[in-house]
N, C-alpha and C. Protein backbone atom coordinates (compact mmCIF):
# COMPACT_ATOMS: atom_id res chain seq x y z
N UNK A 1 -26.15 35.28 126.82
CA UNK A 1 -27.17 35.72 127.75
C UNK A 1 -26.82 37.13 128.21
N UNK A 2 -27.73 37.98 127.47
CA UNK A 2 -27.49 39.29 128.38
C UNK A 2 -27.75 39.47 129.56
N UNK A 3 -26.96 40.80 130.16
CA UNK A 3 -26.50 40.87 131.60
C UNK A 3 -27.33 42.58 131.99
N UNK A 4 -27.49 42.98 131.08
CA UNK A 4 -28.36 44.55 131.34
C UNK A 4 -28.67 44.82 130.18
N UNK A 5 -30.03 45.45 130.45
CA UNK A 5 -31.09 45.33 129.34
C UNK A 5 -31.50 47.14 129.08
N UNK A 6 -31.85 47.13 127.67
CA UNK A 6 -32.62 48.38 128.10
C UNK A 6 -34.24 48.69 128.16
N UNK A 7 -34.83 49.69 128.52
CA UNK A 7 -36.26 49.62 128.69
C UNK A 7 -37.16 49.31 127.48
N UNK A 8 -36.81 49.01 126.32
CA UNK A 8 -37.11 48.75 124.99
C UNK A 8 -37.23 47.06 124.86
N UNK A 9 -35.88 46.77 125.46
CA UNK A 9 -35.95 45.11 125.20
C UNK A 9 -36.60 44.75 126.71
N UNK A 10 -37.01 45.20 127.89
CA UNK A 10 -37.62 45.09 128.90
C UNK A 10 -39.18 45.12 128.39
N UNK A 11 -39.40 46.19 127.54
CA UNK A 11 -40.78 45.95 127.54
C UNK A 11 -41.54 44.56 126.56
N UNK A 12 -40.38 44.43 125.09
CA UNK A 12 -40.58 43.39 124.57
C UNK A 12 -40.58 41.73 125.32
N UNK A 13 -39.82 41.83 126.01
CA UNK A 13 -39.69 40.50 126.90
C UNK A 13 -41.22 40.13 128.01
N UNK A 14 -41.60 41.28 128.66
CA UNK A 14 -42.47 41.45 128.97
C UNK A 14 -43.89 41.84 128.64
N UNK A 15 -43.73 41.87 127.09
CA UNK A 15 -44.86 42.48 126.70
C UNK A 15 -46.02 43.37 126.98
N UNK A 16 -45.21 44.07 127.52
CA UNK A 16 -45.88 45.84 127.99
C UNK A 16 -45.41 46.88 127.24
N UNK A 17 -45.91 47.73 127.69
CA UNK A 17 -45.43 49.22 126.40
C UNK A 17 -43.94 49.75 127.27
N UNK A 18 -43.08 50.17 125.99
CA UNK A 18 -41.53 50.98 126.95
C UNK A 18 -42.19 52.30 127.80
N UNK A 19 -43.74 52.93 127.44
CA UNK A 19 -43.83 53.79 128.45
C UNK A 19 -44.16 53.16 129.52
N UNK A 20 -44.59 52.19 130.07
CA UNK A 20 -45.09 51.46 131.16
C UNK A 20 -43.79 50.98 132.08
N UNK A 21 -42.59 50.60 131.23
CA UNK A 21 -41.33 49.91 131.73
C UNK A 21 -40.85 51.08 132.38
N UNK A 22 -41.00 52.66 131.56
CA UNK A 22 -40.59 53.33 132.22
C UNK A 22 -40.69 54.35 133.31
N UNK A 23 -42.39 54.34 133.74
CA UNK A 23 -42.87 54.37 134.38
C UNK A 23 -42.65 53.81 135.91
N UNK A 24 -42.76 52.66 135.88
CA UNK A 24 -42.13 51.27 136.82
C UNK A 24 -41.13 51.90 136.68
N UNK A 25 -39.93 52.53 136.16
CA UNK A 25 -38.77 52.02 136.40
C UNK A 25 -38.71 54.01 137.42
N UNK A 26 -39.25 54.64 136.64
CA UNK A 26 -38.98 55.99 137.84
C UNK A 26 -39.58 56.16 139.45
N UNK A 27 -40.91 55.16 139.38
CA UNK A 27 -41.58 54.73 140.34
C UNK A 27 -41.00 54.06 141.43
N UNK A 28 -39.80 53.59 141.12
CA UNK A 28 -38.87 51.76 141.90
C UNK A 28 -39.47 51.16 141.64
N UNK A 29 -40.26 50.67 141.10
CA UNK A 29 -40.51 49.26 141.30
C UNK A 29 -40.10 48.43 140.17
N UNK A 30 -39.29 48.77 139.16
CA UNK A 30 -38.51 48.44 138.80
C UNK A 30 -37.03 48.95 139.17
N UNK A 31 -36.05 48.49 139.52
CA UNK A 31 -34.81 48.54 139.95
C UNK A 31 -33.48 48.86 138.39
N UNK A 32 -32.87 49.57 138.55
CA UNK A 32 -31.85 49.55 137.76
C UNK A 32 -31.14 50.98 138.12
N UNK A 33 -30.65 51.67 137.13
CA UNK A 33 -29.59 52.79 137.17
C UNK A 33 -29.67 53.46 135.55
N UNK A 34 -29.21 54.46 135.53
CA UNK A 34 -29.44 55.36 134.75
C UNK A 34 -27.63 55.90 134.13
N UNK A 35 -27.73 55.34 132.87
CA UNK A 35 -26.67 55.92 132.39
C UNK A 35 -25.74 57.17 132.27
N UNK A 36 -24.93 57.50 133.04
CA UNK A 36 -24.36 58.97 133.06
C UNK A 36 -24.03 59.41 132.06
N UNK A 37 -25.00 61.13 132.12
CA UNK A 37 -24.39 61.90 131.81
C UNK A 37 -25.92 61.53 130.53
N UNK A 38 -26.61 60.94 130.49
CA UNK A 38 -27.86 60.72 129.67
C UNK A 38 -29.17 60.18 130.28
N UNK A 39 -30.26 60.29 129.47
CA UNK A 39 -31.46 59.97 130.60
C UNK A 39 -32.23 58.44 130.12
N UNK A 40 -31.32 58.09 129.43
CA UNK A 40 -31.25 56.20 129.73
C UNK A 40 -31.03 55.48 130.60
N UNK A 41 -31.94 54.58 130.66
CA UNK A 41 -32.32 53.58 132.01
C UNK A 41 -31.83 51.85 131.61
N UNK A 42 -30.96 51.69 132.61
CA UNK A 42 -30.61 50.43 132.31
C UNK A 42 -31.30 49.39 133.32
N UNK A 43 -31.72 47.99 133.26
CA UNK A 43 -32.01 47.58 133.96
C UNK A 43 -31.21 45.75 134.16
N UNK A 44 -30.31 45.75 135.19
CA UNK A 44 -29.64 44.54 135.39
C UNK A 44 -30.86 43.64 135.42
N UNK A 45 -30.35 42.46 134.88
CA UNK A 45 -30.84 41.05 134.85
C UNK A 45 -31.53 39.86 136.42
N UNK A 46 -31.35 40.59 136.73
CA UNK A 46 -31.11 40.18 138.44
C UNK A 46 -32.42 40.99 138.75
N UNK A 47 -32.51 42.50 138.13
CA UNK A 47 -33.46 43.22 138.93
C UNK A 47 -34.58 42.59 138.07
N UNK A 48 -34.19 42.55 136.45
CA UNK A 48 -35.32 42.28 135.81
C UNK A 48 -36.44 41.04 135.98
N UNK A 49 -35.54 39.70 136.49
CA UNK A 49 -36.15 38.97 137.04
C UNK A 49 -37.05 39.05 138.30
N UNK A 50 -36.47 39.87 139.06
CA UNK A 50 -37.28 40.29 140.54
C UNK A 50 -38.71 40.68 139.80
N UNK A 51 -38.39 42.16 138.85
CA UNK A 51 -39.78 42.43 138.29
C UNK A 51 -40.87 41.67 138.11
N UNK A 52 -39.85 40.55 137.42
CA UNK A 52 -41.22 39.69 136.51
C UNK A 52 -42.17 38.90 137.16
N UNK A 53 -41.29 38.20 138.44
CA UNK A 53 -41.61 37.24 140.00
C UNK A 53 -42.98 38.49 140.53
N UNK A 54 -42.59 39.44 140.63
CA UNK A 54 -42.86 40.55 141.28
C UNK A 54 -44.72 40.33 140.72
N UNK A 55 -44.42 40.38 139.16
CA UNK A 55 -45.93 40.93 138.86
C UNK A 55 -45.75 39.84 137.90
N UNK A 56 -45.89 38.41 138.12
CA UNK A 56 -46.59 37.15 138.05
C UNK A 56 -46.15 37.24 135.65
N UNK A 57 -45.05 37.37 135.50
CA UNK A 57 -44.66 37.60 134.22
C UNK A 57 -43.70 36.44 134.04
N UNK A 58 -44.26 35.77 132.78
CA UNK A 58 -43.83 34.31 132.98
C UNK A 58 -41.82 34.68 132.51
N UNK A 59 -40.87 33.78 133.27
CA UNK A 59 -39.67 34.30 132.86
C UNK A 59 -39.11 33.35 131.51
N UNK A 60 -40.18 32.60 130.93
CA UNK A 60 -39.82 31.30 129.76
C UNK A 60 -39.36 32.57 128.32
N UNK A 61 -39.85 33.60 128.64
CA UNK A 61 -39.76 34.15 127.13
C UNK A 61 -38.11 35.22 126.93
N UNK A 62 -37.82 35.73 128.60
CA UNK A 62 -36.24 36.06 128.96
C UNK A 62 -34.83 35.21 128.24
N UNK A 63 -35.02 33.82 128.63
CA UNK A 63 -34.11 33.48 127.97
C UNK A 63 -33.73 32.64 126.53
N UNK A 64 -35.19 31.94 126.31
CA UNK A 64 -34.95 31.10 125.07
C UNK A 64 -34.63 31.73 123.63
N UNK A 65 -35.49 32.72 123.92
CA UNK A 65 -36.01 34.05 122.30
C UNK A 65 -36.93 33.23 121.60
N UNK A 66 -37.11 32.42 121.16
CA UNK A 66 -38.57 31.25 120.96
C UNK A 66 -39.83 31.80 120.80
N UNK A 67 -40.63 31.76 120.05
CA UNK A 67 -42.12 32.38 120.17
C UNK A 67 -43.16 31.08 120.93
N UNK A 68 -43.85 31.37 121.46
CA UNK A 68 -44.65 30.57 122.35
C UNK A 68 -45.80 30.46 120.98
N UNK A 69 -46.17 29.32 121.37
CA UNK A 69 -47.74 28.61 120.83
C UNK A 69 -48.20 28.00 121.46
N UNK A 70 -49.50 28.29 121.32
CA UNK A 70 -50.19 26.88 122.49
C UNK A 70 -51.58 26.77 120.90
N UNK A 71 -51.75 25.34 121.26
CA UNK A 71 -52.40 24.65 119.94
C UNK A 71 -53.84 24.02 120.70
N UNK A 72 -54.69 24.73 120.83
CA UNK A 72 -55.94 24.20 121.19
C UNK A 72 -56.75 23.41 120.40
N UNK A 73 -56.65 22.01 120.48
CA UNK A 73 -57.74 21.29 119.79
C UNK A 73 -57.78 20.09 120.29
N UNK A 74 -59.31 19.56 120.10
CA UNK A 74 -59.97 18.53 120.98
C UNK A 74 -59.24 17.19 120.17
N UNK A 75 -58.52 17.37 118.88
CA UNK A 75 -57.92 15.86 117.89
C UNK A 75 -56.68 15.71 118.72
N UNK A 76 -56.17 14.83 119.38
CA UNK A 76 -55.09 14.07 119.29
C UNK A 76 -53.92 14.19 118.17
N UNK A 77 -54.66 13.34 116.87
CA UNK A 77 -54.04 13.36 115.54
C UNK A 77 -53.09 15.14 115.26
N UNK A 78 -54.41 15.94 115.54
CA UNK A 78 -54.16 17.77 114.86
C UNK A 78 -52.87 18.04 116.41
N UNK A 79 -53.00 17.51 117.13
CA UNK A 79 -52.13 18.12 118.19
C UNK A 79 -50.79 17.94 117.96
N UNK A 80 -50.69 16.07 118.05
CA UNK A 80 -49.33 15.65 117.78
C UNK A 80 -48.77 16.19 116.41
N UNK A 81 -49.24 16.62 115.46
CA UNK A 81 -48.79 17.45 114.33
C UNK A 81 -47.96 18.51 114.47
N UNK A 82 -49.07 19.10 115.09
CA UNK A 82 -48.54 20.66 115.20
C UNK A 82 -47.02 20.37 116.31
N UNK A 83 -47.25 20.07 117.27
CA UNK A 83 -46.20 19.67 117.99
C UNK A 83 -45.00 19.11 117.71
N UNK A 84 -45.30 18.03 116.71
CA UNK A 84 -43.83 17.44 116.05
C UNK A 84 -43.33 18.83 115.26
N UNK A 85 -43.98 18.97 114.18
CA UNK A 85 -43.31 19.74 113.27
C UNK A 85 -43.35 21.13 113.73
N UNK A 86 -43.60 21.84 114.90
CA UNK A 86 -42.79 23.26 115.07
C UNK A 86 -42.26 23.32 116.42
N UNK A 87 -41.93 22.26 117.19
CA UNK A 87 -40.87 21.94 117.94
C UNK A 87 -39.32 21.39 116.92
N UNK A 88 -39.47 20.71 116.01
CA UNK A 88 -38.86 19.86 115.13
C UNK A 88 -38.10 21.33 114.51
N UNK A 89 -38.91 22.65 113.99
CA UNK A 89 -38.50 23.94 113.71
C UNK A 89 -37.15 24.59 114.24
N UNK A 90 -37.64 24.53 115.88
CA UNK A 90 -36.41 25.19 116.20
C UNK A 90 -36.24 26.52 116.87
N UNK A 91 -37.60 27.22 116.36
CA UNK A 91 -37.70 28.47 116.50
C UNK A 91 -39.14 28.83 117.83
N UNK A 92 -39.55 27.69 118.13
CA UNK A 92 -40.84 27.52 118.75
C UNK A 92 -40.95 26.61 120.48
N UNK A 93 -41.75 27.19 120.85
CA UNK A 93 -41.90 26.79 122.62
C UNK A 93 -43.62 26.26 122.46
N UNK A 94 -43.90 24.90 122.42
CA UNK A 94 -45.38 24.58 121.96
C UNK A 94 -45.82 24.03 123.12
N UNK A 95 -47.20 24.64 123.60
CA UNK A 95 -48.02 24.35 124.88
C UNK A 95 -49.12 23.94 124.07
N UNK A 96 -49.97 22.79 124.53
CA UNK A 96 -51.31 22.60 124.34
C UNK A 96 -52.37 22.09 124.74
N UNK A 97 -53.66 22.36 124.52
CA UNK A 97 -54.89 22.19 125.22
C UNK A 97 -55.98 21.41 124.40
N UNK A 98 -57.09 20.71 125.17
CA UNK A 98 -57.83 20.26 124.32
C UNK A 98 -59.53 20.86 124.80
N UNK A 99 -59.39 22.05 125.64
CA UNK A 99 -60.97 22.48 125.71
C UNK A 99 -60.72 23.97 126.00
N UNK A 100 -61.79 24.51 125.60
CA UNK A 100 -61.15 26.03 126.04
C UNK A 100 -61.26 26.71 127.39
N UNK A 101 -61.45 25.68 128.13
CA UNK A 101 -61.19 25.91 129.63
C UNK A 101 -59.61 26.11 129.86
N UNK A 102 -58.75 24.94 129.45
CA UNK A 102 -57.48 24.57 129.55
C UNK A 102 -56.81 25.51 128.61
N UNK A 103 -57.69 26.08 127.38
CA UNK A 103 -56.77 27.43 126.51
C UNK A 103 -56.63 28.28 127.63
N UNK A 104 -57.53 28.70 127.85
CA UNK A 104 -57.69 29.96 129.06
C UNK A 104 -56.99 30.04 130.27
N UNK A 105 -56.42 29.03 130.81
CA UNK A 105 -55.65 28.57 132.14
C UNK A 105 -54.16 28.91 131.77
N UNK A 106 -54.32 28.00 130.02
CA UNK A 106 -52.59 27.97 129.64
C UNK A 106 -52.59 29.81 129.27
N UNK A 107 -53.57 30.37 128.66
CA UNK A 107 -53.28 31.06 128.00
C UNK A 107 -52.32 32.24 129.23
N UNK A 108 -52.69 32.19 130.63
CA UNK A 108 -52.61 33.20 131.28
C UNK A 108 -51.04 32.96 131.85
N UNK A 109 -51.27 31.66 131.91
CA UNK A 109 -49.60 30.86 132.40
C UNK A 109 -48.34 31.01 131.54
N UNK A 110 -48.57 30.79 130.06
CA UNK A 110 -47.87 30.98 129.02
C UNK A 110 -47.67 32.18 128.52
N UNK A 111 -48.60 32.83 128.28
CA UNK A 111 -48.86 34.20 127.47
C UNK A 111 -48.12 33.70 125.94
N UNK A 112 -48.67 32.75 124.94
CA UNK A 112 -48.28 33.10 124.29
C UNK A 112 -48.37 33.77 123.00
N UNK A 113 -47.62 33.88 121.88
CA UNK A 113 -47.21 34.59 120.72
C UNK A 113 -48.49 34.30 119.98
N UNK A 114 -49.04 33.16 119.64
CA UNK A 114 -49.68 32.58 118.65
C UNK A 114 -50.55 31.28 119.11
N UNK A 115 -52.01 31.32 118.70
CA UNK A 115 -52.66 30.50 119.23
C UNK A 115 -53.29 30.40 118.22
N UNK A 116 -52.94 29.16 118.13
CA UNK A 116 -53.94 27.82 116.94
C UNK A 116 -55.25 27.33 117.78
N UNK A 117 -56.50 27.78 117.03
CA UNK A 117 -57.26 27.66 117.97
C UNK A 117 -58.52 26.60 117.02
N UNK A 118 -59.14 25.35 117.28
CA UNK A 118 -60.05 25.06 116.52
C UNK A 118 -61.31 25.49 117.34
N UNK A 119 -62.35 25.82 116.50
CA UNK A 119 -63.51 26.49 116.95
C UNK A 119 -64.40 25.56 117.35
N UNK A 120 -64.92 24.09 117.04
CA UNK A 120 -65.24 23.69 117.61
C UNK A 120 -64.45 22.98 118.54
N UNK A 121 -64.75 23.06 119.83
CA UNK A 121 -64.29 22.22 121.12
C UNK A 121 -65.17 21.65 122.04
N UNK A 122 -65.04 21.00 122.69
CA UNK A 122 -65.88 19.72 123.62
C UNK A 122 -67.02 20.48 124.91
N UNK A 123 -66.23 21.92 125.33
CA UNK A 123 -66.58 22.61 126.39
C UNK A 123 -67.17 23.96 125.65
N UNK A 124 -66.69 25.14 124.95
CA UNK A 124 -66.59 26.11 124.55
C UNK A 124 -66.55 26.49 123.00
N UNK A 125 -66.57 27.24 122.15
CA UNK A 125 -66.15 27.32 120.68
C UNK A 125 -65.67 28.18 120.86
N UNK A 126 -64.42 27.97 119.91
CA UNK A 126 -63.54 29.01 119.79
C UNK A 126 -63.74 30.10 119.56
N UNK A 127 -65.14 30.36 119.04
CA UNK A 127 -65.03 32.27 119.26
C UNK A 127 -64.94 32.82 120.65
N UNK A 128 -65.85 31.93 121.22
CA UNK A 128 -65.95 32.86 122.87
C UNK A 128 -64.46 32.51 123.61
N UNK A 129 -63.45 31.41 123.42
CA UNK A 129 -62.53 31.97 123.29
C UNK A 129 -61.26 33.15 122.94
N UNK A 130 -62.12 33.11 121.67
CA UNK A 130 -60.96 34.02 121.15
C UNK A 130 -61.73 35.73 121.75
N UNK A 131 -62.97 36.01 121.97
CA UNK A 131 -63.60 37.12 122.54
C UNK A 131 -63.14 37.33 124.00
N UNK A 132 -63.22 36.62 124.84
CA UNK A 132 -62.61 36.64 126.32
C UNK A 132 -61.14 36.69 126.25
N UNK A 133 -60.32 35.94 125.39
CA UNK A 133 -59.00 36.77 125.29
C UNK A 133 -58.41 38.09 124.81
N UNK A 134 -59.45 38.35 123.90
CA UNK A 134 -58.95 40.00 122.94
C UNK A 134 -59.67 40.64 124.49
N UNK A 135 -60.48 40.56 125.63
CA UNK A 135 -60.85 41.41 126.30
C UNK A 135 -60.01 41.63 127.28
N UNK A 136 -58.90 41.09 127.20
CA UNK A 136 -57.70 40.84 127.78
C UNK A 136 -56.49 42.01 127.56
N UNK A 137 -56.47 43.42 127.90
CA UNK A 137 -55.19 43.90 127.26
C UNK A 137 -53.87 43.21 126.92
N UNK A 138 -53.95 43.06 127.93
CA UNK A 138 -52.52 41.75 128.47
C UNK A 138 -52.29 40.65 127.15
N UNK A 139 -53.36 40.62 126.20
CA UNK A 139 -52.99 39.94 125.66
C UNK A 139 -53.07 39.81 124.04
N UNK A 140 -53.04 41.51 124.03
CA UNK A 140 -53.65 42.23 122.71
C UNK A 140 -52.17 41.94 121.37
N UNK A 141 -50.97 41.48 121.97
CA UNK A 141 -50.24 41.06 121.32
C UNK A 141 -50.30 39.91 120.67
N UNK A 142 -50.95 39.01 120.87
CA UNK A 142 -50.74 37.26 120.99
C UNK A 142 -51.93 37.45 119.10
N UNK A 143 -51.49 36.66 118.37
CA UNK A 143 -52.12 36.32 117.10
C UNK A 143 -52.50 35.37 117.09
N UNK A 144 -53.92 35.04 116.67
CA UNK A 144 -55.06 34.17 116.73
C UNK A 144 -55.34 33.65 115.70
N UNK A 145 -55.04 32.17 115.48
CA UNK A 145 -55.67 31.72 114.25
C UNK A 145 -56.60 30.56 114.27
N UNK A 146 -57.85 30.89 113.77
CA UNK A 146 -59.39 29.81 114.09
C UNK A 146 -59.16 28.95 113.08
N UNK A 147 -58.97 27.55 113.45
CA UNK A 147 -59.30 26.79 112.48
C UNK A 147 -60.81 25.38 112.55
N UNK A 148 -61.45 25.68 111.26
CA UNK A 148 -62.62 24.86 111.81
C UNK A 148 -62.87 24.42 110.61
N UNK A 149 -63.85 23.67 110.34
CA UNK A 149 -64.54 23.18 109.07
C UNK A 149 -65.69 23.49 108.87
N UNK A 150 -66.14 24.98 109.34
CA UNK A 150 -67.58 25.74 109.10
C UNK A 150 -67.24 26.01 107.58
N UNK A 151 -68.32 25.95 106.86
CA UNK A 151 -68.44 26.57 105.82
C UNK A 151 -69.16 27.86 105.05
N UNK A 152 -69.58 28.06 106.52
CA UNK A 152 -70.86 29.45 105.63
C UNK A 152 -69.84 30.44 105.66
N UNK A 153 -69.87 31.64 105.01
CA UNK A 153 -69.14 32.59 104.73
C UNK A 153 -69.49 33.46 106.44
N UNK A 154 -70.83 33.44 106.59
CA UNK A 154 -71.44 34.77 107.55
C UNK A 154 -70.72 34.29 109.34
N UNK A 155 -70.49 32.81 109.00
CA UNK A 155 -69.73 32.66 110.39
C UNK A 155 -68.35 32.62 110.49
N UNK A 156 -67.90 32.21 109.07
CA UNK A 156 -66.52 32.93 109.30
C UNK A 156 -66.29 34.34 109.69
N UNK A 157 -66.68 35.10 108.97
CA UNK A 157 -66.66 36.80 109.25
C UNK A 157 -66.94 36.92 110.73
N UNK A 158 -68.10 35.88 111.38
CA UNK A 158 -67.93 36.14 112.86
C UNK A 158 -66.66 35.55 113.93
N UNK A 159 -66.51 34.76 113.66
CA UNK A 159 -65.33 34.22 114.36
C UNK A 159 -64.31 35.55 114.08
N UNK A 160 -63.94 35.88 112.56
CA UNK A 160 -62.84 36.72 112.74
C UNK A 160 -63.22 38.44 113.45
N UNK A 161 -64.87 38.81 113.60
CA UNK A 161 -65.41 39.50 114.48
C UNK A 161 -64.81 39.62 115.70
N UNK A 162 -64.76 38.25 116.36
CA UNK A 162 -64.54 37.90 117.72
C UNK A 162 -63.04 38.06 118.19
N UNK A 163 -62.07 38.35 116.91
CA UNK A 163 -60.80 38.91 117.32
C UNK A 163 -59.55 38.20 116.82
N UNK A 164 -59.84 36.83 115.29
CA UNK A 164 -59.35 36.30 115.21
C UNK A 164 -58.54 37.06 114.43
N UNK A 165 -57.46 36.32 114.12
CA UNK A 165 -56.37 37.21 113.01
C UNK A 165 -56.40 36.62 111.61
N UNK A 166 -57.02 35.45 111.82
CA UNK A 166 -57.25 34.92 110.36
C UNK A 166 -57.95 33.37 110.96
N UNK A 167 -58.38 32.95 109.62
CA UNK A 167 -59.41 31.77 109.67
C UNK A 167 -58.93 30.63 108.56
N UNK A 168 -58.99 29.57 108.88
CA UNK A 168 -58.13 28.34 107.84
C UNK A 168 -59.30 27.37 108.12
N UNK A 169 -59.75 26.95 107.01
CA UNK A 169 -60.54 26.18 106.72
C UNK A 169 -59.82 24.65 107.01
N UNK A 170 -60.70 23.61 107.91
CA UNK A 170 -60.36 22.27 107.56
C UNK A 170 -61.25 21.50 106.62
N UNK A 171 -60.17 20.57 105.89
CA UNK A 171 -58.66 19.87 106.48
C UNK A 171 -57.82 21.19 105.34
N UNK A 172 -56.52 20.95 106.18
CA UNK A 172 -55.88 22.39 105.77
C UNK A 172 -54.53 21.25 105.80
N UNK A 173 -53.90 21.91 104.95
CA UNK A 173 -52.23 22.13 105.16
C UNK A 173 -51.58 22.72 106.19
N UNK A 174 -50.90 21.74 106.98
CA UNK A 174 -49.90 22.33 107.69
C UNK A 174 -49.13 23.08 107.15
N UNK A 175 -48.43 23.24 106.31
CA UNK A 175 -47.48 24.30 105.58
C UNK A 175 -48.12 25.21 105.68
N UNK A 176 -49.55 25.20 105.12
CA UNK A 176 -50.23 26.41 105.24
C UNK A 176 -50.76 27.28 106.31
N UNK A 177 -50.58 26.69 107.47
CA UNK A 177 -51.30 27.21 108.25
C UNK A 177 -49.26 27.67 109.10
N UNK A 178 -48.35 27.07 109.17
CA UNK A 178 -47.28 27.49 109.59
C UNK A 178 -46.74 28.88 108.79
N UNK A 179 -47.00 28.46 107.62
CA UNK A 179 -46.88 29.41 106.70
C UNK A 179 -47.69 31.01 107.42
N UNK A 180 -48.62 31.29 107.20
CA UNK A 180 -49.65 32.42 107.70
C UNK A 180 -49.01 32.66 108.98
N UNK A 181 -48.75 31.44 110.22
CA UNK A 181 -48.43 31.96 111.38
C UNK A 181 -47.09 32.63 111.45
N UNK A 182 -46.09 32.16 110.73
CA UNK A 182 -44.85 32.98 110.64
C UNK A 182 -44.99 34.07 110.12
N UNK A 183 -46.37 34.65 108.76
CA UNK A 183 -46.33 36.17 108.39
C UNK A 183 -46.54 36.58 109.47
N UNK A 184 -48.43 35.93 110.27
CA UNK A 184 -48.34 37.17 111.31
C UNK A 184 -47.28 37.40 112.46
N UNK A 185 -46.52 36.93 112.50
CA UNK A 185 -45.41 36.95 113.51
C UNK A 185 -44.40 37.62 113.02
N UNK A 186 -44.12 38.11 111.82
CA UNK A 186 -42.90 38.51 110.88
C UNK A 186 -41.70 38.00 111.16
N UNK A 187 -42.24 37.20 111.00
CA UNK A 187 -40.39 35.72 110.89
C UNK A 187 -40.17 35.56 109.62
């Protein structure tokens, strides 16, 4: 567990830009000290947490290193899947929802990496999901993948319109669809 960070791995943890960390950090409102005799900014662990409390930044992603998922879909069956086998991984922190009311709640609580999203849902479809989150700076990092069993070509192209990062046809392979989520993630 690191003990002082620099404004590079501050901004990754937090998922903001290092000009923003460093901004905050000449401003005070981020706390730390400045390496002598150079114009590097260190920021203790102690302060960094204050930050995050500070401006509502979830602290789950500080210590595990884990990529977050949250798995939106109205199946039971598609949930407990995804859940066994990329908790079972090792490498993964899995949140999930079954309407896109509850994506949208988790999404802001979690912030995470990668969202498995099926397009049809009980409340919402996953495009206007996935559109109200890309309108989100905050959350222009996070990779989106629609999965549905539409078949026309002209609504796929819209869903991935709406900000998706890719589209997987059901019934799909899990391999396959873990597969794609680890490229866009470059794991």
């Amino acid at each position: 567990m690191k003990s002082v960070y620099t404004t590079g791995e501050v901004a990754k943890i937090c998922k903001i830009s290092q000009q923003t960390v460093i901004r905050c950090f000449d401003s005070g409102r981020l706390k730390g000290f400045r390496v002598p005799g150079s114009r590097f900014r260190r920021i203790p662990r102690e302060r960094l947490i204050e930050f995050m409390k500070q401006n509502e930044i979830p602290l789950n992603q500080l210590d595990s290193g884990k990529k977050r998922v949250l798995v939106v879909d109205d199946d039971p069956a598609i949930i407990d899947m995804f859940v066994e086998l990329l908790e079972h991984d090792g490498r993964f922190e899995v949140q999930t929802a079954s309407t896109g009311y509850e994506a949208g709640i988790l999404t802001h609580q979690c912030r995470p990496d990668v969202l498995i999203l099926d397009y049809k849902l009980p409340d919402v479809n996953g495009n206007v999901v996935c559109r109200t989150i890309r309108a989100n700076p905050a959350f222009q990092h996070m990779k989106i993948i629609l999965i549905s069993g539409v078949a026309d070509p002209d609504e796929v192209q819209e869903l991935l319109a709406a900000g998706a990062d890719d589209f997987i046809r059901k019934p799909f392979k899990i391999d396959a669809v873990i597969e794609r989520m680890l490229e866009l993630l470059a794991l």
